[in-house]
PDB file of N, CA and C in Angstrom:
ATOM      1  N   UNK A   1       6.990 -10.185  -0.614  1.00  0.00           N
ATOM      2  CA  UNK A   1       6.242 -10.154  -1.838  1.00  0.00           C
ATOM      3  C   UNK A   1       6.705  -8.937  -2.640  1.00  0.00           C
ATOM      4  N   UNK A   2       6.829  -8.961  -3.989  1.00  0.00           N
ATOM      5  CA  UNK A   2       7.267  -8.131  -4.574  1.00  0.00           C
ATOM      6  C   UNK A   2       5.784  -7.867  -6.019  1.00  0.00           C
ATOM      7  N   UNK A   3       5.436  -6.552  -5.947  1.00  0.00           N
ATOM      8  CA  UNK A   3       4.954  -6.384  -7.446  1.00  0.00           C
ATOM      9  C   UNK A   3       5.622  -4.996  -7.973  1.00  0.00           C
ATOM     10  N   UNK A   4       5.290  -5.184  -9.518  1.00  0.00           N
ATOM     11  CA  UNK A   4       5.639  -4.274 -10.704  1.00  0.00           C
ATOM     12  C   UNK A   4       4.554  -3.460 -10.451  1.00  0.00           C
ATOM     13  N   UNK A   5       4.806  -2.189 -10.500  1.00  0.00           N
ATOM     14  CA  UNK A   5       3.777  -0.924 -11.189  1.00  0.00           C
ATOM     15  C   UNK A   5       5.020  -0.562 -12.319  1.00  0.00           C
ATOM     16  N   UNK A   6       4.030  -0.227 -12.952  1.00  0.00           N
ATOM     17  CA  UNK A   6       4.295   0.481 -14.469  1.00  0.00           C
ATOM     18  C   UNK A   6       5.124   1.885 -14.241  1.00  0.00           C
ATOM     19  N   UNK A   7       5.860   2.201 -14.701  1.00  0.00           N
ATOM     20  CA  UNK A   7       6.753   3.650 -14.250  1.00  0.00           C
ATOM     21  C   UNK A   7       6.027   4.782 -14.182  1.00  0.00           C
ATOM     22  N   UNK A   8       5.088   5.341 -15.562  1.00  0.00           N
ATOM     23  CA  UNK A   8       4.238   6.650 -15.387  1.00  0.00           C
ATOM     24  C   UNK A   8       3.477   6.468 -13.850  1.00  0.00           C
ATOM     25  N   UNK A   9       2.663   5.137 -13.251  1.00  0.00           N
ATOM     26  CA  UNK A   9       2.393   5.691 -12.619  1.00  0.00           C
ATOM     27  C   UNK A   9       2.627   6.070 -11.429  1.00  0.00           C
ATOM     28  N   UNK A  10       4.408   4.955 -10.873  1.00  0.00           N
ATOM     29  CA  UNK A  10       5.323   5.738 -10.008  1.00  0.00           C
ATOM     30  C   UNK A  10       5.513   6.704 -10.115  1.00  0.00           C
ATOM     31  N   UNK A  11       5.672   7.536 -11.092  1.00  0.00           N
ATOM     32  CA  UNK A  11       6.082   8.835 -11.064  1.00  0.00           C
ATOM     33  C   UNK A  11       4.943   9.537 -11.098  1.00  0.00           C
ATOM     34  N   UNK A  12       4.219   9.609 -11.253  1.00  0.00           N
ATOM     35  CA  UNK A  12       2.701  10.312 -10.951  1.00  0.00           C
ATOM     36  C   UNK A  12       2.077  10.223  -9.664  1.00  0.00           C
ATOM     37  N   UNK A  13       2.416   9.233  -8.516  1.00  0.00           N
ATOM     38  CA  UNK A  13       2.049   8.804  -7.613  1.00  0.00           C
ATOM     39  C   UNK A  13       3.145   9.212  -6.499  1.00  0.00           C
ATOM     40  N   UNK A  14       4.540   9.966  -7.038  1.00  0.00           N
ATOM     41  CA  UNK A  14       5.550   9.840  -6.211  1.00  0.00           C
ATOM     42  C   UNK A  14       6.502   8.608  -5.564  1.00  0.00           C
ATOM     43  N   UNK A  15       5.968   7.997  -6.247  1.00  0.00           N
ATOM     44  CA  UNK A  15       6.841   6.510  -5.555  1.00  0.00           C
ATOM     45  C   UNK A  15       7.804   5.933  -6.622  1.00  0.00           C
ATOM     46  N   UNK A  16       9.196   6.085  -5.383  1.00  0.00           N
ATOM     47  CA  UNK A  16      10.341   5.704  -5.578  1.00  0.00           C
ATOM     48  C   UNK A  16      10.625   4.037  -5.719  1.00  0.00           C
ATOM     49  N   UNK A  17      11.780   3.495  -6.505  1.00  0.00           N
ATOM     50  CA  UNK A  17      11.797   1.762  -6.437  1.00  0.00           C
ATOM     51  C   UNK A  17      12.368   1.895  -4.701  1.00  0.00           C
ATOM     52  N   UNK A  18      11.620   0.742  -4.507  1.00  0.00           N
ATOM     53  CA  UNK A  18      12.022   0.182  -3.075  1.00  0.00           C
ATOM     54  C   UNK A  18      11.201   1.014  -1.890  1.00  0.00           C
ATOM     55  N   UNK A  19      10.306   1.583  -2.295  1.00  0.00           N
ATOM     56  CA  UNK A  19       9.750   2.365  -1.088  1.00  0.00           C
ATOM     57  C   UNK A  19       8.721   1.458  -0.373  1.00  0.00           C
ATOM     58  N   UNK A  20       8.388   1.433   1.233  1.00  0.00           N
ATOM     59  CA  UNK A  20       7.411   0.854   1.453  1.00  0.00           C
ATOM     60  C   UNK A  20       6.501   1.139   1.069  1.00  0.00           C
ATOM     61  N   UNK A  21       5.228   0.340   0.910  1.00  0.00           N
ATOM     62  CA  UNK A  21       3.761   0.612   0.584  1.00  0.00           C
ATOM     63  C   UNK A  21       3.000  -0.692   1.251  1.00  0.00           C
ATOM     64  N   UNK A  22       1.701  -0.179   1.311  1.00  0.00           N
ATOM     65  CA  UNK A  22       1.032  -0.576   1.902  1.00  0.00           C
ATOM     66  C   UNK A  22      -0.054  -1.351   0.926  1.00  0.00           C
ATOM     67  N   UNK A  23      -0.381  -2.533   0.931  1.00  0.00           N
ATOM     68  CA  UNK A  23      -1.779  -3.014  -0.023  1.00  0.00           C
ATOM     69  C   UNK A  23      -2.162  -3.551   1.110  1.00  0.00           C
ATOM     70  N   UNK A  24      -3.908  -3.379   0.165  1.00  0.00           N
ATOM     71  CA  UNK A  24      -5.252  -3.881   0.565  1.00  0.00           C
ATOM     72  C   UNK A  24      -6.749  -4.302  -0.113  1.00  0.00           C
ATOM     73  N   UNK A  25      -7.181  -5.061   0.180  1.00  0.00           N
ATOM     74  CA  UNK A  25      -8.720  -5.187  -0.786  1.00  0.00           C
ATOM     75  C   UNK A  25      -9.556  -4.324  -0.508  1.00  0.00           C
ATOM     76  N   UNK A  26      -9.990  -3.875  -1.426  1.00  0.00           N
ATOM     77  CA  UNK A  26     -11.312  -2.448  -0.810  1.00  0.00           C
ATOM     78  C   UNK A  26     -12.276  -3.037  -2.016  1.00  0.00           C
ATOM     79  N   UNK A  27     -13.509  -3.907  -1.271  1.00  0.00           N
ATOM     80  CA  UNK A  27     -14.506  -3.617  -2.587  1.00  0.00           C
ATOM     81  C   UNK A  27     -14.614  -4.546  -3.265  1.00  0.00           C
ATOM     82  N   UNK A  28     -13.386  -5.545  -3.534  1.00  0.00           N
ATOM     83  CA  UNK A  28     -13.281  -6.734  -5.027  1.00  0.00           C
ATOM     84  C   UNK A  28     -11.674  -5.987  -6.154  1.00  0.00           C
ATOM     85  N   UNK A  29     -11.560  -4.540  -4.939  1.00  0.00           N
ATOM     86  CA  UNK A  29     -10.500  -3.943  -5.750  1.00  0.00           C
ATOM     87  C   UNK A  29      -8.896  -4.022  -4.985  1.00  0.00           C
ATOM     88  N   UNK A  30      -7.778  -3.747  -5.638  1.00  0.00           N
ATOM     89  CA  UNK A  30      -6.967  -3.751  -4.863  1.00  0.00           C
ATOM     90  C   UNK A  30      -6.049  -2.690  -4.693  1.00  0.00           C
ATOM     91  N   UNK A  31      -6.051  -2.097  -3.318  1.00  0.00           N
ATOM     92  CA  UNK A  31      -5.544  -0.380  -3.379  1.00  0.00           C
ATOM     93  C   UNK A  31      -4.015  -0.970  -2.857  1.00  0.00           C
ATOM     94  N   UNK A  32      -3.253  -0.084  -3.309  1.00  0.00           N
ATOM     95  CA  UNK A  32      -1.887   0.470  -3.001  1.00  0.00           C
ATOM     96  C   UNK A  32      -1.393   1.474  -2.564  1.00  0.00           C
ATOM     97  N   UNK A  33      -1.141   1.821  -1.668  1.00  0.00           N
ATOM     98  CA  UNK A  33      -0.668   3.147  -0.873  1.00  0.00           C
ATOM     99  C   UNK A  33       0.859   3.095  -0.417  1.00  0.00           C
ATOM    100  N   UNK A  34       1.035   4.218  -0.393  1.00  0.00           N
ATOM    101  CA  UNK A  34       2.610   4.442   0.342  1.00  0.00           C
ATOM    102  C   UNK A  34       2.068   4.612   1.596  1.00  0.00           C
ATOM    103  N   UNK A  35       3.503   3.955   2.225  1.00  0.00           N
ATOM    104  CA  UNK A  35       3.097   3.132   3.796  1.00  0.00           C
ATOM    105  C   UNK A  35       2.380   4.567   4.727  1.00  0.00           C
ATOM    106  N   UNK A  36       3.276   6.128   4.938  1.00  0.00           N
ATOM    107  CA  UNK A  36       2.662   6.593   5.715  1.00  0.00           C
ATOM    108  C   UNK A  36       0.929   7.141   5.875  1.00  0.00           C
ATOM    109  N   UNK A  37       0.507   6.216   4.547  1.00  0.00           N
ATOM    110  CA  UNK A  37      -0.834   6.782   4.804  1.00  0.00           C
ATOM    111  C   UNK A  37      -1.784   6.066   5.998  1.00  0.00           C
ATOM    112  N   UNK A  38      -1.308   4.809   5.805  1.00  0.00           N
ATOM    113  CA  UNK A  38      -1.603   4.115   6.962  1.00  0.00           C
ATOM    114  C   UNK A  38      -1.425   4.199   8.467  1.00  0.00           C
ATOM    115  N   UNK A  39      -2.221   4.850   9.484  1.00  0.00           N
ATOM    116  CA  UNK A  39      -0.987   4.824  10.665  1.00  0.00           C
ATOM    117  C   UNK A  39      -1.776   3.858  11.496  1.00  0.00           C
ATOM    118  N   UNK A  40      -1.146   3.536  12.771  1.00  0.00           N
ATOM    119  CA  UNK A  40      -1.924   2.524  13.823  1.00  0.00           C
ATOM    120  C   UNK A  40      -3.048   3.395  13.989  1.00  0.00           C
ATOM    121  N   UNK A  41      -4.099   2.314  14.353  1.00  0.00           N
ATOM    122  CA  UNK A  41      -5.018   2.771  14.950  1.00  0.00           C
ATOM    123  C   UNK A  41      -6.046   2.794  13.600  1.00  0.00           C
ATOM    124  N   UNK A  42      -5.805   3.345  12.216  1.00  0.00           N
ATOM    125  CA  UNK A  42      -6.483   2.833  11.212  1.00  0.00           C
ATOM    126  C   UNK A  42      -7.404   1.604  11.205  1.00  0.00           C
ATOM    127  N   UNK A  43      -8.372   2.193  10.638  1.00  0.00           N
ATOM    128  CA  UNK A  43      -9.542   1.034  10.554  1.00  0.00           C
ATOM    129  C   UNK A  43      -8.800  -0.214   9.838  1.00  0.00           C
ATOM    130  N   UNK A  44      -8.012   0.133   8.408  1.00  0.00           N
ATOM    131  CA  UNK A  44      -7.414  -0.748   7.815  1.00  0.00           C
ATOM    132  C   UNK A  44      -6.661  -1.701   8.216  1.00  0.00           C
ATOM    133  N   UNK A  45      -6.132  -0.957   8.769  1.00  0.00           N
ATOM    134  CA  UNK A  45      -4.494  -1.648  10.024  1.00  0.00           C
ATOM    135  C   UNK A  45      -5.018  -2.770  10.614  1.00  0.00           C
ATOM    136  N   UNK A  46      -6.255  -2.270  11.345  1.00  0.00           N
ATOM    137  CA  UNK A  46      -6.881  -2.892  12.179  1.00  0.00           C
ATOM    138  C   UNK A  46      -8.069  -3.915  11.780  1.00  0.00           C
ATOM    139  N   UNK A  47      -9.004  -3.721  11.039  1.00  0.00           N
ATOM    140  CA  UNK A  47     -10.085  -4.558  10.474  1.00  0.00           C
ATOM    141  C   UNK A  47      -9.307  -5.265   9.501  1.00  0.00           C
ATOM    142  N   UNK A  48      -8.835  -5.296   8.560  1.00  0.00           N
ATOM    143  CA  UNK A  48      -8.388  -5.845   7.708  1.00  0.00           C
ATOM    144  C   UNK A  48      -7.062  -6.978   8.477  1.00  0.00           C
ATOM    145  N   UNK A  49      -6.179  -6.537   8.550  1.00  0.00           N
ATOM    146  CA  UNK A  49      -4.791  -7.372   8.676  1.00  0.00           C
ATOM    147  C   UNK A  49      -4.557  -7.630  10.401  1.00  0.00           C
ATOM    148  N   UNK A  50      -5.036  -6.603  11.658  1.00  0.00           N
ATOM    149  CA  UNK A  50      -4.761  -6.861  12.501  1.00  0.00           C
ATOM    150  C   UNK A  50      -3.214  -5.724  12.745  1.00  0.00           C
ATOM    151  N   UNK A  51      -2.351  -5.874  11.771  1.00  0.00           N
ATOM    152  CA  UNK A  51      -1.318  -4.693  11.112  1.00  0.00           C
ATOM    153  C   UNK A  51      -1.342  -4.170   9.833  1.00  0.00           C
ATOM    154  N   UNK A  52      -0.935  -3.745   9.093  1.00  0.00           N
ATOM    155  CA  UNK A  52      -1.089  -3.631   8.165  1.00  0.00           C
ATOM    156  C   UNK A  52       0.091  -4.756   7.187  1.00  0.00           C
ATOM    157  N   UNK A  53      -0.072  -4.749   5.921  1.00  0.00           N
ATOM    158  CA  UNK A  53       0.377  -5.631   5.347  1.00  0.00           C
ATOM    159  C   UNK A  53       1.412  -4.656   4.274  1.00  0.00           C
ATOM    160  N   UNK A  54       2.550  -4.639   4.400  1.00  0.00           N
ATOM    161  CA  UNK A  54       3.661  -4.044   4.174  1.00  0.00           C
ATOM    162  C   UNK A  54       4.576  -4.950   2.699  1.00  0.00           C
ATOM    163  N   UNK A  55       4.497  -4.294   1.733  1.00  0.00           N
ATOM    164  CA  UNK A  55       4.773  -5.002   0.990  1.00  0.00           C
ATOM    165  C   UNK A  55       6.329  -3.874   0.376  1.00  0.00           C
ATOM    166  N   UNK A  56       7.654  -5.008   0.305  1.00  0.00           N
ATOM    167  CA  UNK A  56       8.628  -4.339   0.665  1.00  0.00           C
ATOM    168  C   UNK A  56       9.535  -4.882  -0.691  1.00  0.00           C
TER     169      UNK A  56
END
């Protein structure tokens, strides 16, 4: 799966094209993280996906 973020806020966020990240639903909302915020053992990892869901 591939999505667009807007450039300011790659660059405000630190994220490079092609970097892993991590999405998820929190709420009705949808968060995006760069992958190492996630590690095993995370509630997310774990309640949500079982792994996490790696969008590349």
């Amino acid at each position: 799966m591939r999505i667009t973020l807007p450039r300011a806020i790659m660059r405000a966020a630190g994220i490079e094209p092609g970097m892993p990240l991590v999405a998820y639903e929190d709420d009705g909302q949808i968060v995006v993280e760069m992958r190492p915020a996630v590690l095993p053992g995370a509630p997310v990892a774990e309640e949500l996906f079982g792994k996490p869901a790696v969008v590349e």
